[in-house]
C-alpha atoms as a PDB file:
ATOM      1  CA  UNK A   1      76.928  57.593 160.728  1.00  0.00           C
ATOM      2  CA  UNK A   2      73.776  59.114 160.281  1.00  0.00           C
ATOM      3  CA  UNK A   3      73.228  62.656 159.210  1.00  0.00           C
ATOM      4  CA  UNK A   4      70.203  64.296 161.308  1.00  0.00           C
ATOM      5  CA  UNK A   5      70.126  67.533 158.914  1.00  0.00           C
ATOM      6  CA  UNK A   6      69.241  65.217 155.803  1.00  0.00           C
ATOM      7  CA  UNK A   7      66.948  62.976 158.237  1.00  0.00           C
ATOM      8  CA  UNK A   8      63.552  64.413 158.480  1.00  0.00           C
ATOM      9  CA  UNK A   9      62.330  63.293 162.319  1.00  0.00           C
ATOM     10  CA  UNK A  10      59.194  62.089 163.414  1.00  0.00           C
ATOM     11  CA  UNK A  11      57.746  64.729 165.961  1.00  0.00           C
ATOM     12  CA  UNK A  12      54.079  63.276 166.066  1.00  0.00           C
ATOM     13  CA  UNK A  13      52.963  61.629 169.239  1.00  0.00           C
ATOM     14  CA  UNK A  14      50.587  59.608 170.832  1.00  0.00           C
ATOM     15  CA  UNK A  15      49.481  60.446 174.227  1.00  0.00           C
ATOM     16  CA  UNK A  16      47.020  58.494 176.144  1.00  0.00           C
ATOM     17  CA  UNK A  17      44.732  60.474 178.605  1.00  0.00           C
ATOM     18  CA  UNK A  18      40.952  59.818 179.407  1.00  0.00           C
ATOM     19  CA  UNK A  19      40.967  56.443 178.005  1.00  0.00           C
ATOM     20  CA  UNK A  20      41.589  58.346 174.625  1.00  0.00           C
ATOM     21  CA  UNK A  21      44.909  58.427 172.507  1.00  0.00           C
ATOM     22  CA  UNK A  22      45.695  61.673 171.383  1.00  0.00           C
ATOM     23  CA  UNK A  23      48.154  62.572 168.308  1.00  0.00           C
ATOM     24  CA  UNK A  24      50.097  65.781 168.319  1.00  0.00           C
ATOM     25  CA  UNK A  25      52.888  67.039 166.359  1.00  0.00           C
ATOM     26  CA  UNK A  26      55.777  68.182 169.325  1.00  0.00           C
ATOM     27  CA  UNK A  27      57.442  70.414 166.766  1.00  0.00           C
ATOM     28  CA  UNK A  28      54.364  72.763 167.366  1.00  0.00           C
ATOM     29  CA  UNK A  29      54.175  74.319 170.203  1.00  0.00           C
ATOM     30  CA  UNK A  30      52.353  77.131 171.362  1.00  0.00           C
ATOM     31  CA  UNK A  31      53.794  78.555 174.326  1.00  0.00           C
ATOM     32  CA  UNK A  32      51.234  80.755 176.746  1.00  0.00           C
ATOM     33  CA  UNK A  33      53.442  81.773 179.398  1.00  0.00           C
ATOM     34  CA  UNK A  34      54.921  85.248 180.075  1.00  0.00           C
ATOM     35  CA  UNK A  35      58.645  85.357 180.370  1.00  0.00           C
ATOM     36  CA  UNK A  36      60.221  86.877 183.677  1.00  0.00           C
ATOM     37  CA  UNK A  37      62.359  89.878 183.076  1.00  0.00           C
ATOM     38  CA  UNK A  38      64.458  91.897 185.269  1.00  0.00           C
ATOM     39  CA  UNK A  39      62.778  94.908 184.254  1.00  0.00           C
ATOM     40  CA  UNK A  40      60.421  97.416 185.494  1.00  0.00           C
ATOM     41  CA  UNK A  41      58.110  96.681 182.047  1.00  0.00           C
ATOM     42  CA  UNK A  42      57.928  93.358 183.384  1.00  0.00           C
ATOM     43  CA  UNK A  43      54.287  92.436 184.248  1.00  0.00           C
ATOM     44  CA  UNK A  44      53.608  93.153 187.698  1.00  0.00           C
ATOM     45  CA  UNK A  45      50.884  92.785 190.613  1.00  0.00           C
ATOM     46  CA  UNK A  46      50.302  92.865 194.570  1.00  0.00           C
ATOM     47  CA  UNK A  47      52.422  95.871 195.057  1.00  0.00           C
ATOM     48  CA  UNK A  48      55.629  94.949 194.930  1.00  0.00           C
ATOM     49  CA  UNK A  49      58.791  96.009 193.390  1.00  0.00           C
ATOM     50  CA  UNK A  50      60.100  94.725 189.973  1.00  0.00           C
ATOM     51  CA  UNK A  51      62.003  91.655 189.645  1.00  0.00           C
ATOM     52  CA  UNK A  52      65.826  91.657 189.660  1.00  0.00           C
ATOM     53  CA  UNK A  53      68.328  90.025 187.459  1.00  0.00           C
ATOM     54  CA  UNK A  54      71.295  90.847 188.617  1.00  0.00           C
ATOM     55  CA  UNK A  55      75.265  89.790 188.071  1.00  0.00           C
ATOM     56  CA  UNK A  56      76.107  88.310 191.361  1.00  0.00           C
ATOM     57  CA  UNK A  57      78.755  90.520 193.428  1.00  0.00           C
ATOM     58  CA  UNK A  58      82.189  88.794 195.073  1.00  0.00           C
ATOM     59  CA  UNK A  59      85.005  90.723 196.147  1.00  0.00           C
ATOM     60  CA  UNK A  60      83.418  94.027 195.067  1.00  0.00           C
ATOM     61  CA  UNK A  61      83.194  92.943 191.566  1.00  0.00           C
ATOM     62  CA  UNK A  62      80.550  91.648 189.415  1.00  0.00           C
ATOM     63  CA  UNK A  63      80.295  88.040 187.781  1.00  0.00           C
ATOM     64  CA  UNK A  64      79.960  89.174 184.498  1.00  0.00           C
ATOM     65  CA  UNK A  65      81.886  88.286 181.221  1.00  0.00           C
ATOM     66  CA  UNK A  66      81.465  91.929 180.060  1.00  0.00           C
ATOM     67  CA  UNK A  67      83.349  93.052 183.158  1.00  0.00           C
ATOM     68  CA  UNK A  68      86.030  90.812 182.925  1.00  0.00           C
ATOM     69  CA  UNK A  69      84.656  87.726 184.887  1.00  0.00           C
ATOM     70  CA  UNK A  70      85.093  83.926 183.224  1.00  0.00           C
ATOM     71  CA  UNK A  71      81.130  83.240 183.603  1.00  0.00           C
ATOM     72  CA  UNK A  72      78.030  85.442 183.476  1.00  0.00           C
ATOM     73  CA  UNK A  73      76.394  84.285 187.064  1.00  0.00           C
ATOM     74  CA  UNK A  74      73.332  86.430 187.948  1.00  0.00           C
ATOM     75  CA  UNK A  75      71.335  86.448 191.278  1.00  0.00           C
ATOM     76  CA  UNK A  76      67.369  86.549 190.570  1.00  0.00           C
ATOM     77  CA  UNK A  77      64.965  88.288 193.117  1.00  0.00           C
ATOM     78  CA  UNK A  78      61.383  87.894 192.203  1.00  0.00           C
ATOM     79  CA  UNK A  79      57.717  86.601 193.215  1.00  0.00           C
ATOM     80  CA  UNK A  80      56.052  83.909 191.661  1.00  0.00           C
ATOM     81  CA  UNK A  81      52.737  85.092 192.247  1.00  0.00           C
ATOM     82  CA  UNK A  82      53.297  88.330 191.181  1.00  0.00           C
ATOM     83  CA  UNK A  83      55.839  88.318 187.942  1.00  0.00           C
ATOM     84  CA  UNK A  84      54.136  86.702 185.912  1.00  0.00           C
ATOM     85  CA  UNK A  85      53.312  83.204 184.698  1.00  0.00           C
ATOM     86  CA  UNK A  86      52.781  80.770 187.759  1.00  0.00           C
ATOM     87  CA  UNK A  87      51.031  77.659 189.054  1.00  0.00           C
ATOM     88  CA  UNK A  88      49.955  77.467 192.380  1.00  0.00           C
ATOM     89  CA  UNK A  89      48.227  74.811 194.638  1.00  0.00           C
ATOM     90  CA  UNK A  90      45.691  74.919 197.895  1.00  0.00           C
ATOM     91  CA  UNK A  91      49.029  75.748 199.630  1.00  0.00           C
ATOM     92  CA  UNK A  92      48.712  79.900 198.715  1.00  0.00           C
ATOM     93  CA  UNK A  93      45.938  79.797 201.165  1.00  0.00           C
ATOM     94  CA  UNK A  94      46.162  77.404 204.078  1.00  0.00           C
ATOM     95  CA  UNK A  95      47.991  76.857 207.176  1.00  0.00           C
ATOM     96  CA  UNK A  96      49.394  73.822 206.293  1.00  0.00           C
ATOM     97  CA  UNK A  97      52.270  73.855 204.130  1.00  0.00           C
ATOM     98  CA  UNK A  98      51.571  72.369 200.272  1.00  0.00           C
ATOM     99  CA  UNK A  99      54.390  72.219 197.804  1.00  0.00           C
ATOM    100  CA  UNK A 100      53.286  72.458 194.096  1.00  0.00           C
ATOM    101  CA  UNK A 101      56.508  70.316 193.207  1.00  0.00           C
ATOM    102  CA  UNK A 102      54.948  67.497 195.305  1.00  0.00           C
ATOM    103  CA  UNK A 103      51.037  68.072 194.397  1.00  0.00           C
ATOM    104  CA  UNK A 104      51.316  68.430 190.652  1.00  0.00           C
ATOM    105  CA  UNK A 105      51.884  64.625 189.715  1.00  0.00           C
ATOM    106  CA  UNK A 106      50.663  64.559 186.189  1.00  0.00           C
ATOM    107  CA  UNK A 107      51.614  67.120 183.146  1.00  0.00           C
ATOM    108  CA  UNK A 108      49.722  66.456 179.858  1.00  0.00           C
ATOM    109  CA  UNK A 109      45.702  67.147 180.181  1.00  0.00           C
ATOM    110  CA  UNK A 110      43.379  67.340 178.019  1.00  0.00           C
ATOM    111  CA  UNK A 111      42.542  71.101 177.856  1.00  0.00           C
ATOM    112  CA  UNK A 112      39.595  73.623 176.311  1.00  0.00           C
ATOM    113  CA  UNK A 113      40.776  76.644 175.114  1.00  0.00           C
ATOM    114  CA  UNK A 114      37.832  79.020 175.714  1.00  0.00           C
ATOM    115  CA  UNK A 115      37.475  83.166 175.305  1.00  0.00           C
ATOM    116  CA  UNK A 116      35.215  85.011 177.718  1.00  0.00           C
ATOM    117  CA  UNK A 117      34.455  88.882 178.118  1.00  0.00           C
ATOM    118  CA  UNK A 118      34.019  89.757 181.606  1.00  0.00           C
ATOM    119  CA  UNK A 119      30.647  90.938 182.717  1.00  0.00           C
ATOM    120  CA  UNK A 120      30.106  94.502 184.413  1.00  0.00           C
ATOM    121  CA  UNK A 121      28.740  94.079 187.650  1.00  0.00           C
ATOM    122  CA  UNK A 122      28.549  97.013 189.451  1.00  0.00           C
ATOM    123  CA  UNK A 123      31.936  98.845 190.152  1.00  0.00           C
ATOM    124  CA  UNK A 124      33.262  95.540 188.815  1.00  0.00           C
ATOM    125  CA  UNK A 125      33.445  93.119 185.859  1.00  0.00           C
ATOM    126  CA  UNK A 126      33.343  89.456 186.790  1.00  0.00           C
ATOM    127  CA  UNK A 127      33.285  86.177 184.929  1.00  0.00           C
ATOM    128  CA  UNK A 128      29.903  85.147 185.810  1.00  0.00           C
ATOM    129  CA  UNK A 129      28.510  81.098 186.545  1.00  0.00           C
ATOM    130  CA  UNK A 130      26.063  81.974 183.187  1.00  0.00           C
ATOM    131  CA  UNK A 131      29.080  82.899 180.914  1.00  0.00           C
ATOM    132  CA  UNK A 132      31.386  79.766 181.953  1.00  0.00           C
ATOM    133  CA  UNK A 133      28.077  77.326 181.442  1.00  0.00           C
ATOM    134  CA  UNK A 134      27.676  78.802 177.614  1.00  0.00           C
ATOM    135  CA  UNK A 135      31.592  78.391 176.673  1.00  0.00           C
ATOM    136  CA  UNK A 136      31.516  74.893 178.242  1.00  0.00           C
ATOM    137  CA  UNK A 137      28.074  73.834 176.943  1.00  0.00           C
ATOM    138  CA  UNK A 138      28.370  69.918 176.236  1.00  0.00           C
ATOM    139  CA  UNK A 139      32.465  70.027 176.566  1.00  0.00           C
ATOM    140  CA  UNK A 140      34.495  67.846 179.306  1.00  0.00           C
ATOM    141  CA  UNK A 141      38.379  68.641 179.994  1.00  0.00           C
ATOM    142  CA  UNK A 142      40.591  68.517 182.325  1.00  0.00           C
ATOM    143  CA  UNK A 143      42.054  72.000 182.472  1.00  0.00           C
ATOM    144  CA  UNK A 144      40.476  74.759 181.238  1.00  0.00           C
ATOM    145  CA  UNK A 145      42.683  77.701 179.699  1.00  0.00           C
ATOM    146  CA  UNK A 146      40.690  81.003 179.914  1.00  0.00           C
ATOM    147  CA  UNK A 147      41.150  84.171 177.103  1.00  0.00           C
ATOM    148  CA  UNK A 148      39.810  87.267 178.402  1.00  0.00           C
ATOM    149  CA  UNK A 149      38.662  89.990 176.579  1.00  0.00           C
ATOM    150  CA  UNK A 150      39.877  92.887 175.512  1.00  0.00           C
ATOM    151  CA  UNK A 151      43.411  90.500 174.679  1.00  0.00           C
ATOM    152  CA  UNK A 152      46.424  92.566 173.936  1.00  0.00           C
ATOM    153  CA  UNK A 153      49.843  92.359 173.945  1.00  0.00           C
ATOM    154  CA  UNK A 154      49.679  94.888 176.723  1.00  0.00           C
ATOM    155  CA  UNK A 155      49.178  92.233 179.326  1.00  0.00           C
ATOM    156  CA  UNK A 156      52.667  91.306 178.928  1.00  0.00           C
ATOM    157  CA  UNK A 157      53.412  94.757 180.855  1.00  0.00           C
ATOM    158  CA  UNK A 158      50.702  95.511 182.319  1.00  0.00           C
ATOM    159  CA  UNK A 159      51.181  96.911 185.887  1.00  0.00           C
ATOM    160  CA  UNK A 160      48.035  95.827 187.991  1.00  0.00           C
ATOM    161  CA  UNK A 161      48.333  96.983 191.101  1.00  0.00           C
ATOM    162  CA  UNK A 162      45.532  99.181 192.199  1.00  0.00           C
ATOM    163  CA  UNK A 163      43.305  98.184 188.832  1.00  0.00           C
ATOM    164  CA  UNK A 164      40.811  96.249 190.184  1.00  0.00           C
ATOM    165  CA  UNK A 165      40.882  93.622 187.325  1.00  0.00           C
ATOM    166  CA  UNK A 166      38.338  91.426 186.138  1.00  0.00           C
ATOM    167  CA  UNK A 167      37.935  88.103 188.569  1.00  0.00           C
ATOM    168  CA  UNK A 168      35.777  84.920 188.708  1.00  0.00           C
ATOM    169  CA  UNK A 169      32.768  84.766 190.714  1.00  0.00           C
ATOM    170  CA  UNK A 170      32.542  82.150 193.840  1.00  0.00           C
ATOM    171  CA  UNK A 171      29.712  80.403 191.708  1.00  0.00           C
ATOM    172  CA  UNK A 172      31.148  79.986 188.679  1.00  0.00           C
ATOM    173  CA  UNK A 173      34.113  78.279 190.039  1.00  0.00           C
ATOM    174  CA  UNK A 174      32.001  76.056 192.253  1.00  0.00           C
ATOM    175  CA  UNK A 175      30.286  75.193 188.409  1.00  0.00           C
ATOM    176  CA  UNK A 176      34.312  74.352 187.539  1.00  0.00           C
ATOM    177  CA  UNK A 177      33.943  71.871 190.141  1.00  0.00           C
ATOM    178  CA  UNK A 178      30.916  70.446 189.898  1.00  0.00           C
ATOM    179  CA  UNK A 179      32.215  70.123 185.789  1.00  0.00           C
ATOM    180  CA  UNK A 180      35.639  67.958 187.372  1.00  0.00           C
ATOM    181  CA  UNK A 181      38.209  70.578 186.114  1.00  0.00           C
ATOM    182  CA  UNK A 182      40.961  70.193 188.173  1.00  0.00           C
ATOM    183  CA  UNK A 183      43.473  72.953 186.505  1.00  0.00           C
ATOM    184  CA  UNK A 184      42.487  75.969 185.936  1.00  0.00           C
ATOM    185  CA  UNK A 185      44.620  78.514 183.819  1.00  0.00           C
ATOM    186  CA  UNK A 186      43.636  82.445 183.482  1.00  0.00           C
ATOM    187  CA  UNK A 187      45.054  85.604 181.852  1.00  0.00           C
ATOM    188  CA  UNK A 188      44.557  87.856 184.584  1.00  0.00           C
ATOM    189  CA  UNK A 189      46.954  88.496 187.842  1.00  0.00           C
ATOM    190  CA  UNK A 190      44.270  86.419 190.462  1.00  0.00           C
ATOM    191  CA  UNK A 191      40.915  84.463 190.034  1.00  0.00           C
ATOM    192  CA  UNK A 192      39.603  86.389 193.019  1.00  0.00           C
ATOM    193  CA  UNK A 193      39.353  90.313 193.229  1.00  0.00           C
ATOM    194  CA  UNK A 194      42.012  92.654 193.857  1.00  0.00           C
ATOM    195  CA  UNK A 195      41.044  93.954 196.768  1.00  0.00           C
ATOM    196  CA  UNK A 196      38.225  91.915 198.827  1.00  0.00           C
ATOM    197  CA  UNK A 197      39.572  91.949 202.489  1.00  0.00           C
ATOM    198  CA  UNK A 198      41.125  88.183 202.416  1.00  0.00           C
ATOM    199  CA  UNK A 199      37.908  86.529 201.590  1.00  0.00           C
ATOM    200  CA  UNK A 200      39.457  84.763 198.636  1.00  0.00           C
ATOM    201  CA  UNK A 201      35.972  82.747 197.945  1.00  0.00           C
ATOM    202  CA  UNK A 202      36.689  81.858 194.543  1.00  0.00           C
ATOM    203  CA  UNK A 203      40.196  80.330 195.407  1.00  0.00           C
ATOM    204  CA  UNK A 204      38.365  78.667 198.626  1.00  0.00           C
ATOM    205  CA  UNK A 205      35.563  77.062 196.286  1.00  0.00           C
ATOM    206  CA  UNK A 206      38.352  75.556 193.584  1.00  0.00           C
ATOM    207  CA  UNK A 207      40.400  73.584 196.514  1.00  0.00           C
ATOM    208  CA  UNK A 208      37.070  73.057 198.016  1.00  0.00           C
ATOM    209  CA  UNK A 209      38.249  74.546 201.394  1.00  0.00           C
ATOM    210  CA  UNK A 210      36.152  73.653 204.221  1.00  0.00           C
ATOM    211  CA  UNK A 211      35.070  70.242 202.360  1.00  0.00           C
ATOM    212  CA  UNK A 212      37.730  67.602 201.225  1.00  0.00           C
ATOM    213  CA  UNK A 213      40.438  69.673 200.041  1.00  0.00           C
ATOM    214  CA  UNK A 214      41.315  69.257 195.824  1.00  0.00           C
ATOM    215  CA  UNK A 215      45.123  69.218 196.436  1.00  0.00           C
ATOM    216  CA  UNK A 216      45.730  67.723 192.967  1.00  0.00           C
ATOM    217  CA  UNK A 217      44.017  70.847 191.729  1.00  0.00           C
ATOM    218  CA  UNK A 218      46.105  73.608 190.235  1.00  0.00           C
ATOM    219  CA  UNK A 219      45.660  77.568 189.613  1.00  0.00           C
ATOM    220  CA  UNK A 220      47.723  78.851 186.910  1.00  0.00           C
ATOM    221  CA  UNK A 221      47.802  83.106 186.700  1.00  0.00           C
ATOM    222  CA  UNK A 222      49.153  85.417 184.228  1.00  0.00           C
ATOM    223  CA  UNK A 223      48.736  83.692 181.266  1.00  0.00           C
ATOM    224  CA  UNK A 224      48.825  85.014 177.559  1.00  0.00           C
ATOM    225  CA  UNK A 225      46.859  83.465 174.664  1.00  0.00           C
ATOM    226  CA  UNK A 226      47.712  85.164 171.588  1.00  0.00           C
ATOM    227  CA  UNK A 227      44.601  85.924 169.291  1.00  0.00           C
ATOM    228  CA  UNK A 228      45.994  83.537 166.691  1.00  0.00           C
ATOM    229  CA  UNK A 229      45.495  80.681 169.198  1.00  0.00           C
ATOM    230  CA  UNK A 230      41.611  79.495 168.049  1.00  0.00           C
ATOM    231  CA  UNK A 231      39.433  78.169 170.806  1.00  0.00           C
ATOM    232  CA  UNK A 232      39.072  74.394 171.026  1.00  0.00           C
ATOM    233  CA  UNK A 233      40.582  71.120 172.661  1.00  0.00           C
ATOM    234  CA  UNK A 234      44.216  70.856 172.921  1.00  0.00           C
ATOM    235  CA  UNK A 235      46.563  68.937 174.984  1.00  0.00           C
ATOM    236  CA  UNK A 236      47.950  71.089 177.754  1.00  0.00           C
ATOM    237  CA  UNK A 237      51.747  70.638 179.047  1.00  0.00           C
ATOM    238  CA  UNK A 238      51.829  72.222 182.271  1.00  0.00           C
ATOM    239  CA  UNK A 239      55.558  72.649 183.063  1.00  0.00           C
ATOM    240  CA  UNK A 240      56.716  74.139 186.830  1.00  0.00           C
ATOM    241  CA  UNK A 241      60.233  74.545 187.914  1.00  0.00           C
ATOM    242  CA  UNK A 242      60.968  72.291 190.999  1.00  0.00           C
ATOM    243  CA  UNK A 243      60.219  74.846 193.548  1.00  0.00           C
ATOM    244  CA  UNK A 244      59.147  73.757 197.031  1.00  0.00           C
ATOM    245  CA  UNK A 245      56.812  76.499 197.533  1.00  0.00           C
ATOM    246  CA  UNK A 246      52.665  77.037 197.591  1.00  0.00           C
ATOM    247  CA  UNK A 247      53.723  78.163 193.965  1.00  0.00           C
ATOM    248  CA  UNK A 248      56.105  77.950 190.685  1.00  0.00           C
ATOM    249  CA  UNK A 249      56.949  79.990 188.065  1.00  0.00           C
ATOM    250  CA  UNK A 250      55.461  77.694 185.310  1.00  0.00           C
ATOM    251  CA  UNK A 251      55.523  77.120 181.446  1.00  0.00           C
ATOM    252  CA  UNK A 252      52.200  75.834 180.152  1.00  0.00           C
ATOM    253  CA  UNK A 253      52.521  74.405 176.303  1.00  0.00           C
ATOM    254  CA  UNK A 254      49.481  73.824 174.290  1.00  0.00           C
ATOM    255  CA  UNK A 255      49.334  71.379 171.798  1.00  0.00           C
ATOM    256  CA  UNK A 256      46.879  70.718 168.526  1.00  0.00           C
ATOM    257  CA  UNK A 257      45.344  67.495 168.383  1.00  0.00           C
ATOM    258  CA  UNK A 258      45.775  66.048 165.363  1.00  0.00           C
ATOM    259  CA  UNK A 259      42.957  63.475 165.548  1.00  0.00           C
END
């Protein structure tokens, strides 16, 4: 029989993607999602109420080991697009119904790990067409994970609502386009502004509404890259749950490259 705790295994893979192999070691990691808690700290946008986790109730009685039940067996009430990490396709803003579970076909990409401070622009500060040509100067990937600055660990709580965060500018994601990046990841609760009366140009210019419509394309949100995380290439896991919805909460996995 063989003993797996004196057996060192072999983690390191070889992914193909681009016409390229890529080697990374699986053992490694780095998550940038935001985990959902039932909790009122739990990061928050689009003025809604906190997510729930909550023991299921039958007969008057909750479904909790604690209280006497066989099985902990919790009901969860919650919004993908606004509790925290989440992918979502061209179907958050069209009349026709698009399921991420049946648009996002493909999970490894190769991925550029790039950190941008927002630009004040007026009342506003914006990640301009100029700043996302210098951080992708002579670079090709398929997704492109975006760092904003300041980066804290205050974005896992942060409440947004009302905030006006930083946003992408209609041009600069037209730029995304024209540079083939078909997943885009962010930091921030929405690549378009808060509050901009349901224009939603920057999500309109990524699916290329209007034009032929990118429905492989993918918008991931509330994202956290911690500072220890260098800017680079990596190879980017981009894991949803199975939902049949415009959008998923989702677990995007970076991985070094090794070669």
């Amino acid at each position: 029989m063989l003993n797996w705790r004196e057996k060192e295994i072999d983690l390191i893979a070889t992914i193909k993607q681009n016409s390229r192999n890529y080697r990374i070691d699986l053992s490694k990691a780095l998550d940038i999602s935001i985990p959902l808690r039932g909790k009122a700290s739990n990061v928050n946008a689009w003025y809604v109420d906190s997510p729930k986790i909550e023991p299921h109730i039958s007969d008057g009685r909750k479904v909790k080991v604690s209280e006497g039940a066989s099985v902990n067996f919790n009901n969860i009430e919650f919004n993908p697009h606004a509790h925290g990490t989440h992918t979502e396709c061209v179907g958050h803003i069209t009349k026709d119904f698009y399921s991420i579970n049946k648009h996002l076909k493909k999970f490894f990409f190769l991925a550029e790990v790039v950190t941008i401070a927002p630009e004040k622009k007026e009342n506003d500060f914006v990640i301009s067409k100029k700043l996302m040509e210098y951080v992708l100067e002579g670079k090709n990937c398929d997704a492109l994970v975006i760092r904003t600055l300041p980066n804290t660990k205050g974005k896992l709580t942060r409440q947004y609502s009302h905030t006006n965060p930083p946003y992408i500018s209609e041009e600069a994601m037209r730029f995304l386009v024209s540079k083939k990046v078909e997943h885009l990841l962010i930091d921030l609760p929405s690549v378009d502004k808060e509050k901009d009366n349901g224009t939603l140009a920057s999500h309109k210019a990524f699916w290329q509404i209007g034009g032929k419509i990118r429905t492989q394309a993918t918008i991931t949100e509330f994202i956290y890259v911690k500072n220890s995380i260098k800017d680079g290439p990596y190879l980017l896991n981009l894991q949803v749950a199975p939902f049949e919805n415009d959008a998923s909460p989702s677990r995007p996995v970076l991985y070094k490259i090794l070669n």
